[in-house]
N, C-alpha and C. Protein backbone atom coordinates (compact mmCIF):
# COMPACT_ATOMS: atom_id res chain seq x y z
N UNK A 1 36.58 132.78 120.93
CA UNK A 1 37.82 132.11 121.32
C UNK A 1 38.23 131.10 120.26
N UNK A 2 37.43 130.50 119.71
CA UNK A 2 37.46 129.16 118.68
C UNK A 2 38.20 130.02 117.47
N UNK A 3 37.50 131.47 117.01
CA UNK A 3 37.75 132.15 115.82
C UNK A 3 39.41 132.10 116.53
N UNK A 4 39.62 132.78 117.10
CA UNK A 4 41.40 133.14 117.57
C UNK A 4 42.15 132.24 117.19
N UNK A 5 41.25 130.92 118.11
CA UNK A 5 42.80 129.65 117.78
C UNK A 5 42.42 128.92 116.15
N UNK A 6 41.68 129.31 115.75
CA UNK A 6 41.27 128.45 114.15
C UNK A 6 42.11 129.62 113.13
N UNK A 7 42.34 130.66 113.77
CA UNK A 7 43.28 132.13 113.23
C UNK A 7 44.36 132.02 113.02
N UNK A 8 44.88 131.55 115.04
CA UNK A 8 46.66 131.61 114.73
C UNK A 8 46.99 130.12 114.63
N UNK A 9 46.24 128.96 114.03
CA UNK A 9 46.77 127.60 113.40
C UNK A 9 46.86 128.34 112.16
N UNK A 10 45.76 129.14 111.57
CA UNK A 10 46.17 129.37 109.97
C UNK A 10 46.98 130.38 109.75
N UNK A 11 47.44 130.88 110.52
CA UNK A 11 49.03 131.74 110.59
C UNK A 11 49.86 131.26 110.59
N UNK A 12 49.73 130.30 111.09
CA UNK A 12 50.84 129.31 111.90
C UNK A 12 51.34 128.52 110.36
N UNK A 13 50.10 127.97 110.05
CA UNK A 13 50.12 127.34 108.71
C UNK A 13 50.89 127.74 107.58
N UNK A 14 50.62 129.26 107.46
CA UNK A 14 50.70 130.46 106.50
C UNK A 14 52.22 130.20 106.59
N UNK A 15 52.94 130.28 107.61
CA UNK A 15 54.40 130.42 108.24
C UNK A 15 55.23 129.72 107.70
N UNK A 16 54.55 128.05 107.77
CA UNK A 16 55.31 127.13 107.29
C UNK A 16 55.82 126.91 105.86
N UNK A 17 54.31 127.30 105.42
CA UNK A 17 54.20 127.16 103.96
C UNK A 17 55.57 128.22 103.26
N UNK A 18 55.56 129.34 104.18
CA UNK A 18 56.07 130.25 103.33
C UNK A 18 57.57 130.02 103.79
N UNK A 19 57.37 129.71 105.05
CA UNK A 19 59.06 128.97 105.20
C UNK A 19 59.74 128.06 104.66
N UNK A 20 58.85 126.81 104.19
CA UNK A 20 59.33 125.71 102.94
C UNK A 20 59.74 126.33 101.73
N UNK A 21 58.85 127.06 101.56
CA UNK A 21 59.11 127.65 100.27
C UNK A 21 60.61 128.42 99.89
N UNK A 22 60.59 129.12 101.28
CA UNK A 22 62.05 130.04 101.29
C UNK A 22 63.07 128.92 101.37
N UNK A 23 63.16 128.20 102.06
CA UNK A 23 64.09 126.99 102.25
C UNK A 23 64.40 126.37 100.76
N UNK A 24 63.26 126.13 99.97
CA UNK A 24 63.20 125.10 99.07
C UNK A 24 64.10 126.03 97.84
N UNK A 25 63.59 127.34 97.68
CA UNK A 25 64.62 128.60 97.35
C UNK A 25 65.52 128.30 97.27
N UNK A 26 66.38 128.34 98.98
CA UNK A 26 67.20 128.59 99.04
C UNK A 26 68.69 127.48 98.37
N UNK A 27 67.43 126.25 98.72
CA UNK A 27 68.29 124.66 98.17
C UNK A 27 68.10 125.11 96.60
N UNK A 28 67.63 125.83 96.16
CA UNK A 28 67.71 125.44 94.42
C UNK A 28 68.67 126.61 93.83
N UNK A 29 68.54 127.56 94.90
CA UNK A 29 69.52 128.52 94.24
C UNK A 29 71.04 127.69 94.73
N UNK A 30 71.34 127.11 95.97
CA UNK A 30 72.71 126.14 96.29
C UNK A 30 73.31 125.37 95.13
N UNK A 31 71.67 124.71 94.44
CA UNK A 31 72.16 123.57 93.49
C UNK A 31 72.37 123.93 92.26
N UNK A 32 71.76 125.39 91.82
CA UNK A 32 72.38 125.92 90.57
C UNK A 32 73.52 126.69 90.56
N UNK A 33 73.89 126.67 91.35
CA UNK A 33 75.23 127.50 92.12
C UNK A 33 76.57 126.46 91.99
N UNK A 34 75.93 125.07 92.31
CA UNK A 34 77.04 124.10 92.47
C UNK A 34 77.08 123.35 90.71
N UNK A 35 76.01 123.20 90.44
CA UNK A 35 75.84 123.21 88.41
C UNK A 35 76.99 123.96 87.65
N UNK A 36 76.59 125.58 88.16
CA UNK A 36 77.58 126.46 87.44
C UNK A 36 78.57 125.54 88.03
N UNK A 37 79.15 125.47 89.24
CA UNK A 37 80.58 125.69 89.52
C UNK A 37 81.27 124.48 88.47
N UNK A 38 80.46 123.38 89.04
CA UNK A 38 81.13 122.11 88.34
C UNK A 38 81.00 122.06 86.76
N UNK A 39 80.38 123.11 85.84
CA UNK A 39 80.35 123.32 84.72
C UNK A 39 81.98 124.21 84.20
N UNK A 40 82.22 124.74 85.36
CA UNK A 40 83.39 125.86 85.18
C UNK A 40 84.56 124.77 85.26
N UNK A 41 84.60 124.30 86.38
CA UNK A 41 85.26 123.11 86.27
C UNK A 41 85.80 122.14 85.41
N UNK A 42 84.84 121.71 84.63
CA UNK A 42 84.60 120.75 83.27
C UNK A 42 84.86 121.94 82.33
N UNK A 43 84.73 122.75 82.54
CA UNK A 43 85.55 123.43 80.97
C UNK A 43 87.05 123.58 81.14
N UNK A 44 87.23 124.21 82.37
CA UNK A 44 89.02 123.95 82.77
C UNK A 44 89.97 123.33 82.59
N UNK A 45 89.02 121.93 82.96
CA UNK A 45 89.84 120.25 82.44
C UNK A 45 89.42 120.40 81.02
N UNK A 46 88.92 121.01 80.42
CA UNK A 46 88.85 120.56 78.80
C UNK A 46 89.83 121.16 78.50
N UNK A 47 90.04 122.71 78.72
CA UNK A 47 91.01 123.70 78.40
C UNK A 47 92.29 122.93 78.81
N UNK A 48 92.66 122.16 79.97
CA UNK A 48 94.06 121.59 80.18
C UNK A 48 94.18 120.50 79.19
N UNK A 49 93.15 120.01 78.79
CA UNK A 49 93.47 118.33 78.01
C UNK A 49 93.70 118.95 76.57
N UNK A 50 93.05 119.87 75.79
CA UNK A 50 93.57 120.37 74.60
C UNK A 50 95.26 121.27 74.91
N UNK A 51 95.06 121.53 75.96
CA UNK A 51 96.76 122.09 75.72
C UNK A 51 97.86 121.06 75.84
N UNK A 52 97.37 120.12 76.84
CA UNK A 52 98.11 118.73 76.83
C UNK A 52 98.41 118.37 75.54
N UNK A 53 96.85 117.86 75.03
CA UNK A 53 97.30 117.15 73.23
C UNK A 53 97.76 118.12 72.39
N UNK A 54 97.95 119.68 72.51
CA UNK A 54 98.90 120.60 71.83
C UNK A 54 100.56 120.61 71.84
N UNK A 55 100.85 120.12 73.05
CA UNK A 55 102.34 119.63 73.67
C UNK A 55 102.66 120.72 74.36
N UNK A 56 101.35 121.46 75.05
CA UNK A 56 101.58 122.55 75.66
C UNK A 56 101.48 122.35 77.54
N UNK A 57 102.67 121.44 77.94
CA UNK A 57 102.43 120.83 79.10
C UNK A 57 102.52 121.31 80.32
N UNK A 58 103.40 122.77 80.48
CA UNK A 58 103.99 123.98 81.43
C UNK A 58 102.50 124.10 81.65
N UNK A 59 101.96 124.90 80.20
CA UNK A 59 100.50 125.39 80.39
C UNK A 59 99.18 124.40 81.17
N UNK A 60 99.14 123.47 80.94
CA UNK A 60 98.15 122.67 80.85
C UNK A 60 98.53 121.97 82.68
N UNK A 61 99.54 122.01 83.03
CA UNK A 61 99.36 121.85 84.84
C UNK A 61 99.62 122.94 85.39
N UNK A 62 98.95 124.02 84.66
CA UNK A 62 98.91 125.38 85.16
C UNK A 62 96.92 125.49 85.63
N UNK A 63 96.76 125.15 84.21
CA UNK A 63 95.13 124.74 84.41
C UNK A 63 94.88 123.59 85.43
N UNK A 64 95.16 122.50 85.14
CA UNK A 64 95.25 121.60 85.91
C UNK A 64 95.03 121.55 87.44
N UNK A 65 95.93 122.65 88.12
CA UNK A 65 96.36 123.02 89.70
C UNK A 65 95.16 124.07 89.70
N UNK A 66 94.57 124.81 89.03
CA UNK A 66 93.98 125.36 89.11
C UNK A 66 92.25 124.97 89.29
N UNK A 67 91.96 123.43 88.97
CA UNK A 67 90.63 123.37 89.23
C UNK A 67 91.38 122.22 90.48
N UNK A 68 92.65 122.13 90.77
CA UNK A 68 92.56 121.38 91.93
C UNK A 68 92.03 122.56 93.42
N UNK A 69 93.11 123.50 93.20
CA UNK A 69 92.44 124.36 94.00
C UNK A 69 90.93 124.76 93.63
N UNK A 70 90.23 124.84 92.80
CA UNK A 70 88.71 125.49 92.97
C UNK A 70 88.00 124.15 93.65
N UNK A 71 88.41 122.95 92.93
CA UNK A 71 87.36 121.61 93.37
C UNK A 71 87.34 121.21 95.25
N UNK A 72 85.74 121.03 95.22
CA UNK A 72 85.82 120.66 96.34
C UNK A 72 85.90 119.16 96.73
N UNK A 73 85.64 118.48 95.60
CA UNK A 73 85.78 117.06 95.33
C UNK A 73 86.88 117.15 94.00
N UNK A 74 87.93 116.59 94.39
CA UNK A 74 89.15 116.11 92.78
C UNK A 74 88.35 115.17 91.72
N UNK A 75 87.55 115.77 90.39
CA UNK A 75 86.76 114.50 89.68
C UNK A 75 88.28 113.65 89.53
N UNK A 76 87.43 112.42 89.60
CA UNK A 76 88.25 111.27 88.95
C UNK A 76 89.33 110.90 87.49
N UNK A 77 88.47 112.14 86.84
CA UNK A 77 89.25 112.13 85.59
C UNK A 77 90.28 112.82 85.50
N UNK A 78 90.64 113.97 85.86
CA UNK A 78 91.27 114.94 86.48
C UNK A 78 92.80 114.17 87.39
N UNK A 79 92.51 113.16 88.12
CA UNK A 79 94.03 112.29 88.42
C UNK A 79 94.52 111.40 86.83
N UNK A 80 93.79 111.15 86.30
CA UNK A 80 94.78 110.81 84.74
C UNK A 80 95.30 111.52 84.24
N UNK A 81 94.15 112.53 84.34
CA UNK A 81 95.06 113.64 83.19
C UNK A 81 96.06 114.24 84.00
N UNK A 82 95.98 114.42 84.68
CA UNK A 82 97.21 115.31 85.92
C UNK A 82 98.54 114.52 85.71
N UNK A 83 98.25 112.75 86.21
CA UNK A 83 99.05 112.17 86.10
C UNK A 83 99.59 111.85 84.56
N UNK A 84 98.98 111.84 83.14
CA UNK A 84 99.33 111.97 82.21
C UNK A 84 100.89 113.13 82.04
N UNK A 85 99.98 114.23 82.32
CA UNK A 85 100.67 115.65 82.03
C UNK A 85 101.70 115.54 82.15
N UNK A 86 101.76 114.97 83.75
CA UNK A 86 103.28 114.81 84.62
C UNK A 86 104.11 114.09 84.06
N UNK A 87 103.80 112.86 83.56
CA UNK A 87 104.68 112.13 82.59
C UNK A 87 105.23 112.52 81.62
N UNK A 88 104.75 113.33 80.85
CA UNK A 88 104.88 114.37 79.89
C UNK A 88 106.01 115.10 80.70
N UNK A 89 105.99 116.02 81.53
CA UNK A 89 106.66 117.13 82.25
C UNK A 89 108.07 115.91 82.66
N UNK A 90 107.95 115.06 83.01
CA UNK A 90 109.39 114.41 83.46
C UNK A 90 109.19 114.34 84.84
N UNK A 91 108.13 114.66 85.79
CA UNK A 91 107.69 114.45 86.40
C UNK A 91 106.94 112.83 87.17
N UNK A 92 108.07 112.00 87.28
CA UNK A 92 107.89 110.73 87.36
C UNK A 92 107.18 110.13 88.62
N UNK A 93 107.61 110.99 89.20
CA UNK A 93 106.78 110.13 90.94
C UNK A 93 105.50 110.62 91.37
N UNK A 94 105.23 111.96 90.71
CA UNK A 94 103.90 112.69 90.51
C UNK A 94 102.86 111.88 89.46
N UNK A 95 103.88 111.59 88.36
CA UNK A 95 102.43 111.09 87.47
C UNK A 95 102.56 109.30 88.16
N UNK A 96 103.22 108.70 88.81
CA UNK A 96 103.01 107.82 89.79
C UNK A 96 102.24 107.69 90.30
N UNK A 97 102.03 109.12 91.05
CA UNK A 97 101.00 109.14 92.21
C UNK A 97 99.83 109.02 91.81
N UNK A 98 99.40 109.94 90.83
CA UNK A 98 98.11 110.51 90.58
C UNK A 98 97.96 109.49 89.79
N UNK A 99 98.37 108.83 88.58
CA UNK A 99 98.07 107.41 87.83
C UNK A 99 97.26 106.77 88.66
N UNK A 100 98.06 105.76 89.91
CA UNK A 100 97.48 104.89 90.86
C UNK A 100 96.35 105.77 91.58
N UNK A 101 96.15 106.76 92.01
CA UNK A 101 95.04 107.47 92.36
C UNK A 101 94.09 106.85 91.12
N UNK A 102 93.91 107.46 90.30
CA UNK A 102 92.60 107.12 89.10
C UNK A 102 92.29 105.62 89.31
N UNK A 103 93.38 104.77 89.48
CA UNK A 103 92.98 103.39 89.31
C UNK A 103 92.54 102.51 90.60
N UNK A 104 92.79 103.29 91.62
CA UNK A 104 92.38 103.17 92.79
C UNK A 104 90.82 103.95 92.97
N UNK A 105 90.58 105.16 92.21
CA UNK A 105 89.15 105.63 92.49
C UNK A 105 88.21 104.71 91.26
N UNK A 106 89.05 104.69 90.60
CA UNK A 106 87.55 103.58 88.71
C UNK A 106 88.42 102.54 88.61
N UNK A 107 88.98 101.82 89.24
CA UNK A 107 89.30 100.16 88.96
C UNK A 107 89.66 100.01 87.62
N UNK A 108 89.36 98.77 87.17
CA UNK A 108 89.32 98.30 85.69
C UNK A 108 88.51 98.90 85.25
N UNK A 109 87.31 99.30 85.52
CA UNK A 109 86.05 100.21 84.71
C UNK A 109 86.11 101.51 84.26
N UNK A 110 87.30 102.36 84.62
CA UNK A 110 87.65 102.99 84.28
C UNK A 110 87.90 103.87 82.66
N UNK A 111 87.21 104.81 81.74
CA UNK A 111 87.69 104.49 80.57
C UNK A 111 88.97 104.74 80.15
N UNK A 112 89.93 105.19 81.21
CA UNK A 112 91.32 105.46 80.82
C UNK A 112 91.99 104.60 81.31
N UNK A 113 91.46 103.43 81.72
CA UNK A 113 92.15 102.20 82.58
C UNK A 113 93.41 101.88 81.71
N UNK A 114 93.57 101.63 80.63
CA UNK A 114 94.34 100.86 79.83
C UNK A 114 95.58 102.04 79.28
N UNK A 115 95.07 102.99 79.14
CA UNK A 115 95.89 104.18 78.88
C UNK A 115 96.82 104.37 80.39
N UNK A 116 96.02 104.43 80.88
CA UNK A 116 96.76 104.71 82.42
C UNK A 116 97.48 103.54 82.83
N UNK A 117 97.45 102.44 82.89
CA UNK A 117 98.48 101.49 83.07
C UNK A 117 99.80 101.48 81.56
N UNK A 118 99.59 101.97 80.60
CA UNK A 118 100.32 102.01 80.12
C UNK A 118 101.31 102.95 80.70
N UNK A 119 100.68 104.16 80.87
CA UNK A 119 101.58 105.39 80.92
C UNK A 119 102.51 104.97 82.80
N UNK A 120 101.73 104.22 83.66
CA UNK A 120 102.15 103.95 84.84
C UNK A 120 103.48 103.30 85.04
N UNK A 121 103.15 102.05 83.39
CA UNK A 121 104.62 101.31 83.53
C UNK A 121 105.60 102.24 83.38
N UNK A 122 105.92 103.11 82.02
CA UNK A 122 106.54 104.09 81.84
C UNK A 122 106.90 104.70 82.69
N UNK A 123 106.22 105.30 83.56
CA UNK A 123 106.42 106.16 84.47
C UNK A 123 107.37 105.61 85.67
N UNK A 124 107.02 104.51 85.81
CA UNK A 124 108.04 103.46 86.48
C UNK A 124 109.02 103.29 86.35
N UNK A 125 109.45 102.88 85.21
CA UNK A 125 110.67 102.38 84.16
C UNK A 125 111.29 103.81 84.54
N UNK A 126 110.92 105.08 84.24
CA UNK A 126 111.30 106.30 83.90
C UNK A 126 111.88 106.47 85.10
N UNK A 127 111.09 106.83 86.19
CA UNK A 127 111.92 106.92 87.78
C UNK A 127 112.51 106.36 88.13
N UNK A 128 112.71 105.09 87.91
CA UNK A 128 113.92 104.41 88.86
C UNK A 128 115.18 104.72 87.71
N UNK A 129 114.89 105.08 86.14
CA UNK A 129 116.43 105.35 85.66
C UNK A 129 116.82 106.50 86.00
N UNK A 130 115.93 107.91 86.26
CA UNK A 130 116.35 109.09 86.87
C UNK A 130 116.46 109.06 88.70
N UNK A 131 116.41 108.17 89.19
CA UNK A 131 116.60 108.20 90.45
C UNK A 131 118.55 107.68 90.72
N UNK A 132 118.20 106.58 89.80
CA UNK A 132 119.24 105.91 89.77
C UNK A 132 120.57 107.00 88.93
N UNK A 133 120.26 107.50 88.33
CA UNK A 133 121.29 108.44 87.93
C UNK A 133 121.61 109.38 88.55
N UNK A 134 120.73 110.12 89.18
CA UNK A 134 120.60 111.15 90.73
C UNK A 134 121.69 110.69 91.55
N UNK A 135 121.21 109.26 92.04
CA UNK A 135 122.57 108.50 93.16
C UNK A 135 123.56 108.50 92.84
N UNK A 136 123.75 108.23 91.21
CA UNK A 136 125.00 108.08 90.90
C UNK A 136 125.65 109.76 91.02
N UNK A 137 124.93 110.74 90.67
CA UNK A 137 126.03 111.92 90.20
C UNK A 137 125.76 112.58 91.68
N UNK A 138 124.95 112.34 92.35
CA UNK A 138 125.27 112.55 93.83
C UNK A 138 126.52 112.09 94.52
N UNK A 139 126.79 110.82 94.38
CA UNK A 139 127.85 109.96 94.76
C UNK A 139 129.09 110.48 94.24
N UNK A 140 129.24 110.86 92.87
CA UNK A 140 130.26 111.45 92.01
C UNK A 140 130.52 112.76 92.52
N UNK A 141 129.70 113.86 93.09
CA UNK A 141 129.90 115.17 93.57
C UNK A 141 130.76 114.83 94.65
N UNK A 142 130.16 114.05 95.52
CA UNK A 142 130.49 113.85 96.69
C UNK A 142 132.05 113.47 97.06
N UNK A 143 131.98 112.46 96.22
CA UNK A 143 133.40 111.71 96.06
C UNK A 143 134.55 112.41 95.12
N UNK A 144 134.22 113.38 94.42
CA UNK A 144 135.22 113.73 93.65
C UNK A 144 135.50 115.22 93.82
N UNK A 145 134.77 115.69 94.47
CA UNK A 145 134.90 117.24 94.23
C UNK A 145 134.60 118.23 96.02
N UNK A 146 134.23 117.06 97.04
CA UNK A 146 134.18 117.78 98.46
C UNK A 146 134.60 117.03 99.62
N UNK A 147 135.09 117.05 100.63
CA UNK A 147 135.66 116.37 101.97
C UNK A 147 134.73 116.60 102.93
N UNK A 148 134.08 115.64 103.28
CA UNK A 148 132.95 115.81 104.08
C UNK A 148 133.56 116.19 105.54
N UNK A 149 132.82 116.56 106.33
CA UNK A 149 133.21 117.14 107.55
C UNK A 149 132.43 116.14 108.82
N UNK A 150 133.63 115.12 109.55
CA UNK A 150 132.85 114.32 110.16
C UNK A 150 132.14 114.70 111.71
N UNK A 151 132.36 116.00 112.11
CA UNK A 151 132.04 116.52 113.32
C UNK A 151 133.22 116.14 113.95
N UNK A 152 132.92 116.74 115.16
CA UNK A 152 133.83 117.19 116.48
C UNK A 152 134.64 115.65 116.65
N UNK A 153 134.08 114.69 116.87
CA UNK A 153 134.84 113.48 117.14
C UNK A 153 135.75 112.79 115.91
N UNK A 154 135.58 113.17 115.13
CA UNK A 154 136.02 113.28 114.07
C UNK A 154 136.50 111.37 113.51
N UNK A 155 134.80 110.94 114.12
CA UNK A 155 134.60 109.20 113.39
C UNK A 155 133.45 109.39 112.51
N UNK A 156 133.72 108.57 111.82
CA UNK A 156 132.27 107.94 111.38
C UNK A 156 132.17 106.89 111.42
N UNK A 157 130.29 105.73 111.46
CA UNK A 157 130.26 104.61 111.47
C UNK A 157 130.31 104.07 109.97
N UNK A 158 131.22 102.99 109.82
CA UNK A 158 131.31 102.66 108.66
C UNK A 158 130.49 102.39 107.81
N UNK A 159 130.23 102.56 107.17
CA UNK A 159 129.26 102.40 105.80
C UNK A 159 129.33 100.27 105.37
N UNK A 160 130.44 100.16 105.24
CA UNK A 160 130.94 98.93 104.86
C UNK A 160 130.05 97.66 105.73
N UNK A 161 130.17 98.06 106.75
CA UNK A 161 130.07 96.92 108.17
C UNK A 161 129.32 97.13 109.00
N UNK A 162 128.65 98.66 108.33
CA UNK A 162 127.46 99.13 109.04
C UNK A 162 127.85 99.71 110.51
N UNK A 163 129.04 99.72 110.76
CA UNK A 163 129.46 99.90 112.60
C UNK A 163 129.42 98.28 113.43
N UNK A 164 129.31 97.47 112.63
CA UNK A 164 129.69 96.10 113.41
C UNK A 164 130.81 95.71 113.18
N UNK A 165 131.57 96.40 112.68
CA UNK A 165 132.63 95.61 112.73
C UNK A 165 133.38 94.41 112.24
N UNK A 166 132.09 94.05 111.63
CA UNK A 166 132.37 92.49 111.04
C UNK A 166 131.40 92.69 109.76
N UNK A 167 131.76 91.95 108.76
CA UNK A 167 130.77 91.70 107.71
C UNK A 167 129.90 90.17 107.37
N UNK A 168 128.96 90.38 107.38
CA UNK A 168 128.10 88.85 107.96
C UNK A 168 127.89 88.49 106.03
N UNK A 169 127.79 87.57 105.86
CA UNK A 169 127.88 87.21 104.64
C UNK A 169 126.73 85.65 104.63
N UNK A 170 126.21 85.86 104.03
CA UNK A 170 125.18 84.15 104.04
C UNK A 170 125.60 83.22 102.88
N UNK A 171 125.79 82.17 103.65
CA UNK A 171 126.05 80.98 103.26
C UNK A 171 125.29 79.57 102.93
N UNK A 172 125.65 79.05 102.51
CA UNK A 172 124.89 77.62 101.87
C UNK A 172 124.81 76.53 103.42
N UNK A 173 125.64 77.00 104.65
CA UNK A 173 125.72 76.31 105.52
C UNK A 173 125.48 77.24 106.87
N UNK A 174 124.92 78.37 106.74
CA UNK A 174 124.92 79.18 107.84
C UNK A 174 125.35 80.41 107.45
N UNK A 175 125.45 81.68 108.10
CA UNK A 175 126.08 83.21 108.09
C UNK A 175 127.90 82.66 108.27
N UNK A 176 128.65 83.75 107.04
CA UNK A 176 129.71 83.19 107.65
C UNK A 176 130.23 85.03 107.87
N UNK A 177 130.90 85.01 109.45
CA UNK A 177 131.73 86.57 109.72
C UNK A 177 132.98 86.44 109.15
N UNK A 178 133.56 87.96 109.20
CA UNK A 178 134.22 88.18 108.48
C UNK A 178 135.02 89.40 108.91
N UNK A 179 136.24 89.64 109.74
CA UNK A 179 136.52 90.83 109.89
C UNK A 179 136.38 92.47 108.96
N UNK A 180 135.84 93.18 109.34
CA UNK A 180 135.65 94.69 108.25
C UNK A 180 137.21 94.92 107.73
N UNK A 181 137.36 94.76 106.51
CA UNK A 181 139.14 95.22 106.26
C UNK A 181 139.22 96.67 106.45
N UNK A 182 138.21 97.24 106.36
CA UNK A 182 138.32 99.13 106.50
C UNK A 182 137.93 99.76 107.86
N UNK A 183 137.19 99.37 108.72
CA UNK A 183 136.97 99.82 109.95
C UNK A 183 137.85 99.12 111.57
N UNK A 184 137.68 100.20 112.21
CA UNK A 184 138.54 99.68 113.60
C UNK A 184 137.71 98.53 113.84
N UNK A 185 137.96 97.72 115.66
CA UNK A 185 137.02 97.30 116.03
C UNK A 185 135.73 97.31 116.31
N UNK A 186 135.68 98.82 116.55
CA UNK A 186 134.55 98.85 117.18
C UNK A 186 133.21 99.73 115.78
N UNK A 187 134.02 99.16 114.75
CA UNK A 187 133.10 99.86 113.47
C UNK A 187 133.05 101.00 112.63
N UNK A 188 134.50 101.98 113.15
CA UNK A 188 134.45 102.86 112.80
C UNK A 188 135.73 102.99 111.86
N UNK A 189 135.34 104.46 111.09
CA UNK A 189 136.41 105.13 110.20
C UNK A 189 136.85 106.42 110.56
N UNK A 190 138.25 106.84 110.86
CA UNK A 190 138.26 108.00 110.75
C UNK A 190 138.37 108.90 110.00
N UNK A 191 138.40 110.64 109.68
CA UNK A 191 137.58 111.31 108.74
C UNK A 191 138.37 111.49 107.70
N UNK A 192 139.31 111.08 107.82
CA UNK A 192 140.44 110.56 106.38
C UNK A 192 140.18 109.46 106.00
N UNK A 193 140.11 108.75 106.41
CA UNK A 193 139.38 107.03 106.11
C UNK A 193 138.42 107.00 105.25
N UNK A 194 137.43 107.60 105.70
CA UNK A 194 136.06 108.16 105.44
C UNK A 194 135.80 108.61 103.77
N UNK A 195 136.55 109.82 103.93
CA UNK A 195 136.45 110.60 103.07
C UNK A 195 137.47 109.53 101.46
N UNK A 196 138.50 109.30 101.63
CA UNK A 196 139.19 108.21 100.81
C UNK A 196 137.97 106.94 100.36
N UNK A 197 137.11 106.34 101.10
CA UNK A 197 136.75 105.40 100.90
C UNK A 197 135.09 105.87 99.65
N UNK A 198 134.31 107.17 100.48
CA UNK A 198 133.77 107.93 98.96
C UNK A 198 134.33 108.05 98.18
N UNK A 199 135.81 108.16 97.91
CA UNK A 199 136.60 108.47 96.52
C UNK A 199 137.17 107.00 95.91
N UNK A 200 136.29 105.73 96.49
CA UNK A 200 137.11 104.64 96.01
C UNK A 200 138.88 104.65 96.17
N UNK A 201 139.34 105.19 97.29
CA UNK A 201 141.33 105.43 97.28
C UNK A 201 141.08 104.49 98.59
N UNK A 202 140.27 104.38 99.26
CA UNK A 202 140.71 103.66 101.01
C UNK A 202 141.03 102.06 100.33
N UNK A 203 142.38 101.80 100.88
CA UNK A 203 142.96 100.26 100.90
C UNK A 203 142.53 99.88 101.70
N UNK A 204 141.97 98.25 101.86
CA UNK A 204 141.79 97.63 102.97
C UNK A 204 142.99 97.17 103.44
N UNK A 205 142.91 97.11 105.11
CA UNK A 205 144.15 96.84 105.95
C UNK A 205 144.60 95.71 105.90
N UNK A 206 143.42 94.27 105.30
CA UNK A 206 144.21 93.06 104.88
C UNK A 206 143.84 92.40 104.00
């Protein structure tokens, strides 16, 4: 009886051993698996950063998007250069994004810290003059070349007075009101009104 159970402990034993082993396998084949991947990875971003410094920028956030989709973690370096690229591309609120990403994941310690706040101001400066020109030739389409359609009731709330009716103005002694010269009482324009006042033609009534 003693031989049996001194038998199936060393079976038992046998089991474990050979089960660690398979396990321990199985973790080393995972971790050379995840080696390769992140090696494939790091050549990708190399391949995008030489097409970048080629002035090949279409190409290079072609690579770029491409280890975003393979990565299961975004490396850190990878939001500069992304956000670089984009700056490059004219892409202003993108390389925005991804800029402050890098400097939000490596702080000042960062080694592209200083590069990347450079390119951030830029990128700044850059969007608000293409945003700001957007409004403007938006505004210009609008106003010069279509008659907007104010729906069935055929008001709109004034733009001017906001739909109050009054224009509040601040003063050195308090808010001072102010009747709206372009809207009724109750704040509104109608869709001739409307449409004249996008084209800079609406007279005020006093």
């Amino acid at each position: 009886m003693i031989k049996y159970v001194a038998f199936f402990f060393l079976v038992l034993a046998i089991q474990q051993v050979l089960g660690q082993t398979q396990e321990e396998k199985i973790k080393q084949i995972e971790f050379e698996q995840e080696l390769a991947r992140n090696a494939e990875l790091n050549r990708m971003i190399d391949q995008g950063v030489n097409l970048m410094n080629d002035g090949q920028y279409e190409e290079a956030n072609i690579k770029f998007k491409e280890v975003l989709k393979a990565a299961k973690v975004v490396p850190s370096d990878l939001t500069y250069y992304f956000g670089k690229n984009s700056f490059y591309l004219g892409k202003y609120k993108q390389s925005i994004d991804w800029l402050n990403k890098y400097i939000e994941l490596k702080g000042t310690k960062g080694v592209h810290y200083e590069d990347c706040v450079t390119l951030l101001d830029k990128s700044n400066q850059a969007y608000l003059i293409v945003r700001d020109k957007e409004r403007k030739e938006a505004q210009t389409v609008l106003s010069s070349s279509y008659e907007i359609d104010c729906g069935p009731t055929g008001k709109v709330v004034c733009p001017v007075c906001s739909g109050n009716g009054v224009i509040i103005q601040r003063g050195a002694f308090g808010d001072i009101y102010k009747t709206c010269p372009y809207s009724d009482e109750q704040g509104y324009l109608t869709c001739d009104e409307y449409n004249l006042l996008l084209k800079g033609e609406l007279k005020p009534k006093f």
